[in-house]
N, C-alpha and C. Protein backbone atom coordinates (compact mmCIF):
# COMPACT_ATOMS: atom_id res chain seq x y z
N UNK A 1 -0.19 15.79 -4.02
CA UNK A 1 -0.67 14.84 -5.00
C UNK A 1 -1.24 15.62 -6.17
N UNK A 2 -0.96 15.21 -7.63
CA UNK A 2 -1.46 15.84 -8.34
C UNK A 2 -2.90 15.70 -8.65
N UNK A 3 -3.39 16.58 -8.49
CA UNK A 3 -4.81 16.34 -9.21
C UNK A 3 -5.34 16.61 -11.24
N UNK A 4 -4.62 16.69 -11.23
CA UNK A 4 -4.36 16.79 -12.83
C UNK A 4 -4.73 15.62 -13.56
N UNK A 5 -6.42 15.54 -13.80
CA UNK A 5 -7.20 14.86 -15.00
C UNK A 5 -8.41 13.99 -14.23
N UNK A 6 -8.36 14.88 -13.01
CA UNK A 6 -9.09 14.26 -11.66
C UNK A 6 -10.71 14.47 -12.08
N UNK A 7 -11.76 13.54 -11.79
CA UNK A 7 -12.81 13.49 -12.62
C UNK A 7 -13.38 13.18 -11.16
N UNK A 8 -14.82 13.71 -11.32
CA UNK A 8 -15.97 13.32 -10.46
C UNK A 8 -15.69 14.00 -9.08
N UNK A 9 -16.91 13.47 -8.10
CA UNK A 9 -16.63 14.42 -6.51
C UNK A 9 -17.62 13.46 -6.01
N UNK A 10 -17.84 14.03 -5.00
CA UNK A 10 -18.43 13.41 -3.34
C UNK A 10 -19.85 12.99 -4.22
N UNK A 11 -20.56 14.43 -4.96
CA UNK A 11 -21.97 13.77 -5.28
C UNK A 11 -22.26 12.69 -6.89
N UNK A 12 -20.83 13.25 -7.41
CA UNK A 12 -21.28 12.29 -8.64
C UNK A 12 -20.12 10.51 -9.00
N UNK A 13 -19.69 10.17 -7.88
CA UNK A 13 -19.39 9.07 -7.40
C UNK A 13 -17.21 9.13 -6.79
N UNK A 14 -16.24 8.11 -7.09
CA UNK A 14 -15.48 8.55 -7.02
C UNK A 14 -14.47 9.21 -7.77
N UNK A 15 -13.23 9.66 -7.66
CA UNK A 15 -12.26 9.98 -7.94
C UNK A 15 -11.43 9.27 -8.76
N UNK A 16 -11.52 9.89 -10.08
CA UNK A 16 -10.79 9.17 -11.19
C UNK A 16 -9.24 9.87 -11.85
N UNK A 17 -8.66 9.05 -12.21
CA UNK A 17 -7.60 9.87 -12.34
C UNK A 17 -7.00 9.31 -13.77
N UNK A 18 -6.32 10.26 -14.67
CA UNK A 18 -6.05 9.82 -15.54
C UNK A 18 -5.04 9.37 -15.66
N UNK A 19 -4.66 8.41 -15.72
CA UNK A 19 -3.36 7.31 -15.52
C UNK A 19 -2.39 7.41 -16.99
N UNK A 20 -2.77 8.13 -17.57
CA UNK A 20 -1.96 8.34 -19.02
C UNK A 20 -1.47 9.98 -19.14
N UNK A 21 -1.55 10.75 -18.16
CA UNK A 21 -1.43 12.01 -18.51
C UNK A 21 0.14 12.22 -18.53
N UNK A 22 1.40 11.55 -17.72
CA UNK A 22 2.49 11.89 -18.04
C UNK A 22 2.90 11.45 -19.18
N UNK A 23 1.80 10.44 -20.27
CA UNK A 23 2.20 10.32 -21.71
C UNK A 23 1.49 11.31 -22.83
N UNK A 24 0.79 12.30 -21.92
CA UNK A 24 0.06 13.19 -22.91
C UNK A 24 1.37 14.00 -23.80
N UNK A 25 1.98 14.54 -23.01
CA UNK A 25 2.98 15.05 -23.93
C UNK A 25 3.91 14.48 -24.97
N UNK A 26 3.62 13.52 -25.13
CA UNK A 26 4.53 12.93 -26.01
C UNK A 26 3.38 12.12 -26.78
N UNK A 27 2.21 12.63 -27.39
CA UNK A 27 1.31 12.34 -27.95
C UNK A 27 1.82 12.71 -30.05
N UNK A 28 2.90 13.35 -29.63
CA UNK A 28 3.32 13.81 -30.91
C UNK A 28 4.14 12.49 -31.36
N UNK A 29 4.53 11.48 -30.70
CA UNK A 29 5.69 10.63 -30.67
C UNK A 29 4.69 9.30 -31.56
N UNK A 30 3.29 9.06 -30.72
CA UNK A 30 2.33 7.99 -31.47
C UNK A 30 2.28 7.90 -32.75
N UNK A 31 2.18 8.51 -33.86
CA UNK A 31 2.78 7.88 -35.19
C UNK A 31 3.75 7.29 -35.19
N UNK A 32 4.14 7.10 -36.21
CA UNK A 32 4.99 5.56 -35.75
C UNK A 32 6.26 6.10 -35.74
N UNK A 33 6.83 7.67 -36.94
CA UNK A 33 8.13 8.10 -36.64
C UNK A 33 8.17 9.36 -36.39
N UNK A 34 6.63 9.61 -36.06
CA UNK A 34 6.73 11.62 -35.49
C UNK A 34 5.86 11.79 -36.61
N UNK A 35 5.64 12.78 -36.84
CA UNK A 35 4.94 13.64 -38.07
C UNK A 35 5.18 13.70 -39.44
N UNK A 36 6.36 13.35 -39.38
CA UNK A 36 7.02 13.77 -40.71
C UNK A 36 6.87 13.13 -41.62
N UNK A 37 6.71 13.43 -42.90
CA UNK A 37 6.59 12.23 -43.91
C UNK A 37 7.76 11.68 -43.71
N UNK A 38 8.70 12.08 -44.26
CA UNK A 38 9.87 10.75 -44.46
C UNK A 38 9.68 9.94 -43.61
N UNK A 39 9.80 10.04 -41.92
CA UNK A 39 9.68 9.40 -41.51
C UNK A 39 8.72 8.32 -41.23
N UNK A 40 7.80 8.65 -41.42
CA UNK A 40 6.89 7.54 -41.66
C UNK A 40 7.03 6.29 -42.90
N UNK A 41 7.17 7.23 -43.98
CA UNK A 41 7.51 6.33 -45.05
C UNK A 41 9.00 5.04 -44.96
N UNK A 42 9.54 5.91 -43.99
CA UNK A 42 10.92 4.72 -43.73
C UNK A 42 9.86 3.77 -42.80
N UNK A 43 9.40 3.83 -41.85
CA UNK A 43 8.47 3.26 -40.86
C UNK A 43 8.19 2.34 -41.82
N UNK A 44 7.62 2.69 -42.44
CA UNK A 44 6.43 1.76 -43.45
C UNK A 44 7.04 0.65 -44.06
N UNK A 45 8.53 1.38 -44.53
CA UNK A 45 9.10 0.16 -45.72
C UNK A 45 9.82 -0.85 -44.22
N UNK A 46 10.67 -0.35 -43.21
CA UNK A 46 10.70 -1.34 -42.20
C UNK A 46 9.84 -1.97 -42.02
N UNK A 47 8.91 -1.89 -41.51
CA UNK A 47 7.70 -2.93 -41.17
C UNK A 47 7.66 -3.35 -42.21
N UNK A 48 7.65 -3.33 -43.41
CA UNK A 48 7.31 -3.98 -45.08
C UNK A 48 8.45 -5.11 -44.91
N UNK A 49 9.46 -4.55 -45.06
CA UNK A 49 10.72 -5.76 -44.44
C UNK A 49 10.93 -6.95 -43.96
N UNK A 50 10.47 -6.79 -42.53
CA UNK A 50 10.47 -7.51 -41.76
C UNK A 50 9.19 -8.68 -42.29
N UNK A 51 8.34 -8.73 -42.88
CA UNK A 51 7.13 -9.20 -43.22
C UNK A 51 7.08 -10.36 -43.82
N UNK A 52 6.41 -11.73 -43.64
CA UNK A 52 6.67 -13.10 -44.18
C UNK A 52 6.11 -12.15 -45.79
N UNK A 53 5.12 -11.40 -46.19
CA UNK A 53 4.92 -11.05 -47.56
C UNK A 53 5.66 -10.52 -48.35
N UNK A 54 6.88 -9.55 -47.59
CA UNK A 54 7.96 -9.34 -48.69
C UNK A 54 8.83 -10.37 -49.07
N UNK A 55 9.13 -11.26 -47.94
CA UNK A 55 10.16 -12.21 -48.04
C UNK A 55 8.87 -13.57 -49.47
N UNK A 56 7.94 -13.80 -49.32
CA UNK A 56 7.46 -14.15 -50.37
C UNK A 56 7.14 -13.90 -51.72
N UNK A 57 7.20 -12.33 -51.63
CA UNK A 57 7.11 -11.64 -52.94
C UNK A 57 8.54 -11.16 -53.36
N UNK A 58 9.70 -11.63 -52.70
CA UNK A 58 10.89 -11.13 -53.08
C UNK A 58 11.69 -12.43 -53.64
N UNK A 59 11.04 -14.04 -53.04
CA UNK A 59 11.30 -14.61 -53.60
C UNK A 59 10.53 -15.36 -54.54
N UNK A 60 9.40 -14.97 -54.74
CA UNK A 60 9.17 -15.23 -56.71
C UNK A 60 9.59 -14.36 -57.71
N UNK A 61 9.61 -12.89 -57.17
CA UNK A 61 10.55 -12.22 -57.96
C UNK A 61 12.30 -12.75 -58.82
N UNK A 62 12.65 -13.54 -58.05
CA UNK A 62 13.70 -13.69 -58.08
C UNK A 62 14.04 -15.02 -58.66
N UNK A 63 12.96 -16.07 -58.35
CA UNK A 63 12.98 -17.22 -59.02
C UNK A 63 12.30 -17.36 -60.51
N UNK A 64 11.80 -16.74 -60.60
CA UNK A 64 11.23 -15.41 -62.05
C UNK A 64 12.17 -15.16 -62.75
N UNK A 65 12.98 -14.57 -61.57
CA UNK A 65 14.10 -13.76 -62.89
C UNK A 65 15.47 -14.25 -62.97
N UNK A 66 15.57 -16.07 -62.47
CA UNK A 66 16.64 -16.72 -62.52
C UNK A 66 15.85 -17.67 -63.56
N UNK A 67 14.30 -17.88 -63.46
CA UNK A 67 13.99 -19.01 -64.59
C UNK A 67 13.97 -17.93 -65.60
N UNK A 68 13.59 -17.04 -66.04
CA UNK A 68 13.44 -16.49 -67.65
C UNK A 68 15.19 -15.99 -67.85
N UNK A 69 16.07 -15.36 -67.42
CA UNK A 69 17.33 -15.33 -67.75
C UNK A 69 18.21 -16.66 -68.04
N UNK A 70 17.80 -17.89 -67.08
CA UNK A 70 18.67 -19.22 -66.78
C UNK A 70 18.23 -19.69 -68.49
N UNK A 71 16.72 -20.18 -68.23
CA UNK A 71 16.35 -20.69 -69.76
C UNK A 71 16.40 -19.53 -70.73
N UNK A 72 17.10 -18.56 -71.01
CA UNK A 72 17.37 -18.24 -71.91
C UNK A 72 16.15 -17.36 -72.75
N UNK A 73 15.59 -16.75 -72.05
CA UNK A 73 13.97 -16.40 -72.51
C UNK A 73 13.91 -15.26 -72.71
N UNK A 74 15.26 -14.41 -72.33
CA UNK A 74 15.69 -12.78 -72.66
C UNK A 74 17.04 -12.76 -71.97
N UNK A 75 17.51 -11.81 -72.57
CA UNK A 75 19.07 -12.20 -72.19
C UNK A 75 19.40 -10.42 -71.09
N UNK A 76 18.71 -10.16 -70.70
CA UNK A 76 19.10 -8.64 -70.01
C UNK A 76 19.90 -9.00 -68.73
N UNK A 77 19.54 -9.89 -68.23
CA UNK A 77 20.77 -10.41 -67.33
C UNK A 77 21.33 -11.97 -67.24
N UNK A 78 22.33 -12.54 -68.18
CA UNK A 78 22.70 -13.49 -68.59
C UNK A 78 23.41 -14.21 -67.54
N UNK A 79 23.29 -15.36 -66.96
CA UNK A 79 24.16 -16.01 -65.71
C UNK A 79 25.45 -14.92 -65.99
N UNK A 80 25.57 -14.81 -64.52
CA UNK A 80 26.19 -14.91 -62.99
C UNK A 80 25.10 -14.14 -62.44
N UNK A 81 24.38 -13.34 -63.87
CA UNK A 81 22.80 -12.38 -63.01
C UNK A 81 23.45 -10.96 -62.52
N UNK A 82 24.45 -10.68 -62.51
CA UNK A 82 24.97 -9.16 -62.22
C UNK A 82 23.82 -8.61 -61.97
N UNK A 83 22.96 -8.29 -62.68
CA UNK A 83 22.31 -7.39 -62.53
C UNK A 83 20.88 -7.85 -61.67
N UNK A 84 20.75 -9.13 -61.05
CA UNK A 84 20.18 -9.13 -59.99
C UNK A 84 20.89 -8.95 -58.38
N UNK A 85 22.10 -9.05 -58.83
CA UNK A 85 23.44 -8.76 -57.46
C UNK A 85 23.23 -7.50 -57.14
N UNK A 86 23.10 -6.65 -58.29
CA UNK A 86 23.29 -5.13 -58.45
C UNK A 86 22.07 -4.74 -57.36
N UNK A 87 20.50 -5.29 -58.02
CA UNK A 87 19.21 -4.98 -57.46
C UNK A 87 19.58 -5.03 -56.03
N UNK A 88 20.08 -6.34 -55.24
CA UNK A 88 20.10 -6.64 -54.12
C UNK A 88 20.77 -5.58 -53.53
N UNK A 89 22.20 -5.53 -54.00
CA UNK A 89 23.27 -4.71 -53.22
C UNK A 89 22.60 -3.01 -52.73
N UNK A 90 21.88 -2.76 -54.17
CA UNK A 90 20.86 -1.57 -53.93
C UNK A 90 19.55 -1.73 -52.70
N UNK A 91 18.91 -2.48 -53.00
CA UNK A 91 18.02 -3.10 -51.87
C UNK A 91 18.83 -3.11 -50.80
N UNK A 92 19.75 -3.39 -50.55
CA UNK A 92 20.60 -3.88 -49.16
C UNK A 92 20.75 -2.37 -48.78
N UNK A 93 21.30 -1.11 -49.38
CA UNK A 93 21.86 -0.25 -48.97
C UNK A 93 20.91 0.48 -48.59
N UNK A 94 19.95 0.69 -49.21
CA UNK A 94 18.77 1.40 -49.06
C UNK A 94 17.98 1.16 -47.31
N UNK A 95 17.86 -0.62 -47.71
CA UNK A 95 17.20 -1.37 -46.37
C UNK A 95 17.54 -0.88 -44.92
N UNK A 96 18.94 -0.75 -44.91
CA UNK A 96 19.79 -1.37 -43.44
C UNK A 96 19.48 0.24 -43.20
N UNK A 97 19.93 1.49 -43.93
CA UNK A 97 19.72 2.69 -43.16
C UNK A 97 17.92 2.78 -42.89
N UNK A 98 17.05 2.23 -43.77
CA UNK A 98 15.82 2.79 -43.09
C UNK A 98 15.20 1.79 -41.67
N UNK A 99 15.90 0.52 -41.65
CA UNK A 99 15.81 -0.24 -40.67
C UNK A 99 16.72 0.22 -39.50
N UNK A 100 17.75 0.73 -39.71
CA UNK A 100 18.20 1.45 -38.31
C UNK A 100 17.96 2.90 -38.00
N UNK A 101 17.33 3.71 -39.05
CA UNK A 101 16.54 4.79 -38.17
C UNK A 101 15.38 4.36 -37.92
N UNK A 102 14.45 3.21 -38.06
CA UNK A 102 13.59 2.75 -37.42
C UNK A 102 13.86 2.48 -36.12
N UNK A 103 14.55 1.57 -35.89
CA UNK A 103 15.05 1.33 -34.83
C UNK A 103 15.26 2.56 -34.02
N UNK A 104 16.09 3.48 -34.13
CA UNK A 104 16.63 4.83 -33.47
C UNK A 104 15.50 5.18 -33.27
N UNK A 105 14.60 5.34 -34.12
CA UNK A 105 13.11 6.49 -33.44
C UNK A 105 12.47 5.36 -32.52
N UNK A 106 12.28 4.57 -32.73
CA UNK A 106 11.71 3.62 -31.82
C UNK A 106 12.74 3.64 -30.41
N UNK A 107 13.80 3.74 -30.62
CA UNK A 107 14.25 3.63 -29.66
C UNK A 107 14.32 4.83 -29.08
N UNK A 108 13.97 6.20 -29.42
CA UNK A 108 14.13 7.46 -28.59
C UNK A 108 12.38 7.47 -28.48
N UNK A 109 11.11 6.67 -28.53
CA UNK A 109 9.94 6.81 -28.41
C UNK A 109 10.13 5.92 -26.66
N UNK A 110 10.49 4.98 -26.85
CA UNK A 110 10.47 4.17 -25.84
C UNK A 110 11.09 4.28 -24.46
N UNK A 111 12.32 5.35 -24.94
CA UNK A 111 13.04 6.38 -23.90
C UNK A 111 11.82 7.20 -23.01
N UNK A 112 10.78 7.97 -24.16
CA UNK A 112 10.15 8.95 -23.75
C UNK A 112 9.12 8.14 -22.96
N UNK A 113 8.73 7.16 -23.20
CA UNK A 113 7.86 6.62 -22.85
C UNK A 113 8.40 5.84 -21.55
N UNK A 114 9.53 5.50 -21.64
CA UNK A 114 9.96 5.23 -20.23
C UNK A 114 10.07 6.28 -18.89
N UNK A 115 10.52 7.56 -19.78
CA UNK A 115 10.75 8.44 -18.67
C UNK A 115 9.23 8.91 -18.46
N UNK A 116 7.92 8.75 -19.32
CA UNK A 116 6.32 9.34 -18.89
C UNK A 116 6.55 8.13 -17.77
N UNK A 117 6.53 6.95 -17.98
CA UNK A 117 6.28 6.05 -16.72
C UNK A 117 6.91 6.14 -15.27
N UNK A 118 8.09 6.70 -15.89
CA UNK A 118 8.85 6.77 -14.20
C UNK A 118 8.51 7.82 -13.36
N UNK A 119 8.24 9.18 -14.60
CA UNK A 119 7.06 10.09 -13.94
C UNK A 119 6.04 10.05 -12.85
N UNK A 120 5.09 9.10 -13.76
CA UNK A 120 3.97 8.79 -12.97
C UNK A 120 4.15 7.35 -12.10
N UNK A 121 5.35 6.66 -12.16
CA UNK A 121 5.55 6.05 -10.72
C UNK A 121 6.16 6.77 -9.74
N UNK A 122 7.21 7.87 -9.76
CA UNK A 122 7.27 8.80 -8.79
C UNK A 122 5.68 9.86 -8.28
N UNK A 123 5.24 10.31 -9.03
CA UNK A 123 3.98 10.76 -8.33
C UNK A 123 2.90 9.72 -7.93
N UNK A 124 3.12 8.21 -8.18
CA UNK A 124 2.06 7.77 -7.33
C UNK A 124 3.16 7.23 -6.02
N UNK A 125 4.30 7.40 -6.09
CA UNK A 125 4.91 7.42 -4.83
C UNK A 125 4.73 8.39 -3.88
N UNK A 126 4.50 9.72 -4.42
CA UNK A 126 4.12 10.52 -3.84
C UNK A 126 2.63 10.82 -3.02
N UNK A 127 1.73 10.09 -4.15
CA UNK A 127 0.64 10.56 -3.56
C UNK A 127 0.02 9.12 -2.56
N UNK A 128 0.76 8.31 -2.59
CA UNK A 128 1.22 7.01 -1.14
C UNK A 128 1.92 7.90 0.16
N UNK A 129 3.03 8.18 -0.08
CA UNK A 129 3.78 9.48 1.16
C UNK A 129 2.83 9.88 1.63
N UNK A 130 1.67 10.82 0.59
CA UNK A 130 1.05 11.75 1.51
C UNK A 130 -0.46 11.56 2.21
N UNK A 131 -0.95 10.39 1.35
CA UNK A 131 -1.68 9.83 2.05
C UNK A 131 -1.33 8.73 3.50
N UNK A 132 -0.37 8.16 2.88
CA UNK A 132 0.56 7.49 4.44
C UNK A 132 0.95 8.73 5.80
N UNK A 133 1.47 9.72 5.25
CA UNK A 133 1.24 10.84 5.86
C UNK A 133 -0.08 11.31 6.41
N UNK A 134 -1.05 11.38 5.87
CA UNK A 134 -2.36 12.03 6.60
C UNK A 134 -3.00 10.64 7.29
N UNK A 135 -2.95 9.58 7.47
CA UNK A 135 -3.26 8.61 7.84
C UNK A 135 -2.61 8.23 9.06
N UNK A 136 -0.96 8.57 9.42
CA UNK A 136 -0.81 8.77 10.42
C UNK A 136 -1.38 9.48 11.09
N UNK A 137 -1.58 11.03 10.47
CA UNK A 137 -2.08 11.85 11.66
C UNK A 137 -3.51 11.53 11.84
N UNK A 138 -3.73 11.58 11.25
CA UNK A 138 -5.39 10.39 11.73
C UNK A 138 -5.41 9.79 12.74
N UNK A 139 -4.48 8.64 12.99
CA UNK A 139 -4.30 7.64 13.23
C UNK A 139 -3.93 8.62 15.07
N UNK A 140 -2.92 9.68 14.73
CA UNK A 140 -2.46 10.10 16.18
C UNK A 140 -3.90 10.87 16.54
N UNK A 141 -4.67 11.23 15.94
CA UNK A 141 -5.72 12.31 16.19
C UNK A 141 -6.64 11.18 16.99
N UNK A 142 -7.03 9.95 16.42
CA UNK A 142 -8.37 9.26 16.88
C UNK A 142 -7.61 8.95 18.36
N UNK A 143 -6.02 8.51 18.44
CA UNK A 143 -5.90 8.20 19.60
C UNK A 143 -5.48 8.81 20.70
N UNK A 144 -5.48 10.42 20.44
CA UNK A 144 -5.69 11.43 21.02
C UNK A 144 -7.30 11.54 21.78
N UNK A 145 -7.82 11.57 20.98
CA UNK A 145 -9.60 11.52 21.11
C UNK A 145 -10.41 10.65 21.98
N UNK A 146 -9.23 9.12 21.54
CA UNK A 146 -9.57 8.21 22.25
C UNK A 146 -9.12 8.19 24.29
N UNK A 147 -7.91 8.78 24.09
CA UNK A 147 -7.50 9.49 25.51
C UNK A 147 -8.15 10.44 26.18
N UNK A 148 -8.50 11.04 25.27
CA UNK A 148 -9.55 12.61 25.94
C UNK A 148 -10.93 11.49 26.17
N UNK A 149 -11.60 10.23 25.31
CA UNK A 149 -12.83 9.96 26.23
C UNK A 149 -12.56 9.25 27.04
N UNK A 150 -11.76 8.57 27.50
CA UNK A 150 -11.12 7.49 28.48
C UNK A 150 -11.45 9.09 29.67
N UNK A 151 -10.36 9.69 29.63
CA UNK A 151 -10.36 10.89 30.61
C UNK A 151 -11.93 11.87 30.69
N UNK A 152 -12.78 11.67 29.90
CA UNK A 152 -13.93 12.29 30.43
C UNK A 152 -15.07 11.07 30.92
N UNK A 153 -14.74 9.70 30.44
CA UNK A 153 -15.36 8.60 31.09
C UNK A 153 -15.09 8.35 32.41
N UNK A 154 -13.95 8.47 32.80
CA UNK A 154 -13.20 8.05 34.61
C UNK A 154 -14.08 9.49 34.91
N UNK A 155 -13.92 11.27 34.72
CA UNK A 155 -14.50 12.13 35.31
C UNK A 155 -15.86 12.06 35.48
N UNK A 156 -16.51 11.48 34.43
CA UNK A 156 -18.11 11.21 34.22
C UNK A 156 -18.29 10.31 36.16
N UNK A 157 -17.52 9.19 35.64
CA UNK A 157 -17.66 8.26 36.76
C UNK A 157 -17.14 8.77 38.26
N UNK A 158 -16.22 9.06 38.04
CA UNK A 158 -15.93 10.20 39.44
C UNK A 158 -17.23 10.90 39.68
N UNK A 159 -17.84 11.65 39.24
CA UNK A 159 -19.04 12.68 39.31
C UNK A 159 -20.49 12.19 39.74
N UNK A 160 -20.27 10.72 38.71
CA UNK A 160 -21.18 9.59 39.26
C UNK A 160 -21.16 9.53 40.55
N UNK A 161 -20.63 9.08 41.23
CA UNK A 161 -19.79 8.54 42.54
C UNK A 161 -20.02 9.54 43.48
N UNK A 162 -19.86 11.01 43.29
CA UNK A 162 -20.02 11.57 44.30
C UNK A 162 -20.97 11.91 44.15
N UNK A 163 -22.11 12.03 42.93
CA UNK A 163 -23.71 12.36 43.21
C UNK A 163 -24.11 11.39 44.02
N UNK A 164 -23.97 9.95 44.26
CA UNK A 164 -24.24 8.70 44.46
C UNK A 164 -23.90 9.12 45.91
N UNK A 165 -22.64 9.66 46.43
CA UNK A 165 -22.44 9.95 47.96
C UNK A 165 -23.35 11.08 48.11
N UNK A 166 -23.34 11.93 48.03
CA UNK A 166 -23.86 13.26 48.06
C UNK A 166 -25.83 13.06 48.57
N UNK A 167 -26.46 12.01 46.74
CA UNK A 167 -27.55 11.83 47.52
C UNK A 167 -27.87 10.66 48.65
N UNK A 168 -26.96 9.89 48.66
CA UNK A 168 -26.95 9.44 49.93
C UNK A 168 -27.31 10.08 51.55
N UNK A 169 -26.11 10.71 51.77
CA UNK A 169 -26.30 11.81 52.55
C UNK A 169 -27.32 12.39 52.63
N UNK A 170 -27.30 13.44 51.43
CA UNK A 170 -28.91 13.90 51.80
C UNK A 170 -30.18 13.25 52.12
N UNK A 171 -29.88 11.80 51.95
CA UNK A 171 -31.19 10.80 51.92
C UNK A 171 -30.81 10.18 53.35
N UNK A 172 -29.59 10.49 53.95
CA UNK A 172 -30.09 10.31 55.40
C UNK A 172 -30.26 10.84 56.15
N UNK A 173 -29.81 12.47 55.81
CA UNK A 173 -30.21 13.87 56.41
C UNK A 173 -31.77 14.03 56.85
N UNK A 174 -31.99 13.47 55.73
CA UNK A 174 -33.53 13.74 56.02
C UNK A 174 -34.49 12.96 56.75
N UNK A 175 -34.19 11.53 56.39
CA UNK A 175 -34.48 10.45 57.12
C UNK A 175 -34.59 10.66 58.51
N UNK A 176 -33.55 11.17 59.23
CA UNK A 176 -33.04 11.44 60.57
C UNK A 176 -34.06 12.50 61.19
N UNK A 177 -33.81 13.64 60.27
CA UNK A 177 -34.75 14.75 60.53
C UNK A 177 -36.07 14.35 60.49
């Protein structure tokens, strides 16, 4: 059983164990895409994405810039709006790769984090084995123990028995005499 992050003893209460240590190593993984700037910054604009506030601030942007082009209020992008198609198509291309290496790091964090868990459900399988293990022999030891006093209780009583004859005898040896 591992004892690795094992806290306390007999005089200062029980045995604690740190239940997170097969995720210590992958403590580098907890930012959201590793260390790296870029990666974080893609992190950031995904989560920005996904967000009821972009989807609100993307559409007044846009109803903005269909009322001042539609009514005629500057002409930089004149109906069909090209050049809000353009924005999008750019937005779009940009989006989908930082939303699927989001995804990808998330998905190789959750790997790691699956395999810290299966870790530490194999070593608490283990340290069940070996306590199930010493608990048998326990278990054969007390009823070993328990045979050895059975067998010195019947000898006790045997011994009984013949002091019990013995001073008998002598108690009519003497009597007689």
């Amino acid at each position: 059983m591992a004892t690795e992050g094992v806290t306390g003893g007999a005089a200062s209460g029980p045995r604690r164990f740190n239940h997170f240590r097969f995720h210590m190593p992958l403590a580098h993984l907890s930012p959201t895409f590793g260390s790296d700037r870029f990666g974080m910054q893609a992190e950031a604009f995904a989560r920005f994405f996904g967000t009821p506030r972009f989807l609100i601030v993307q559409t007044l942007i846009v109803a903005v810039w269909i009322m001042v082009n539609g009514l005629d209020l500057t002409t930089f992008d004149p109906y069909p709006f090209i050049l809000l198609n353009l924005a999008f198509s750019t937005q779009a291309a940009y989006a989908a790769p930082l939303i699927l290496l989001a995804q990808t790091r998330q998905a190789d964090r959750d790997k790691a984090h699956a395999e810290a868990d299966a870790m530490h459900r194999e070593d608490i399988a283990a340290a069940s084995a070996t306590w199930q293990t010493m608990m048998s022999e326990q278990n054969a030891r007390i009823v070993e123990l328990l045979e050895q006093n059975t067998e010195l209780t019947a000898l006790s009583r045997e011994l009984a028995e013949r002091i019990e004859k013995l001073t008998t005898e002598i108690h009519r040896t003497i009597v007689r005499a």
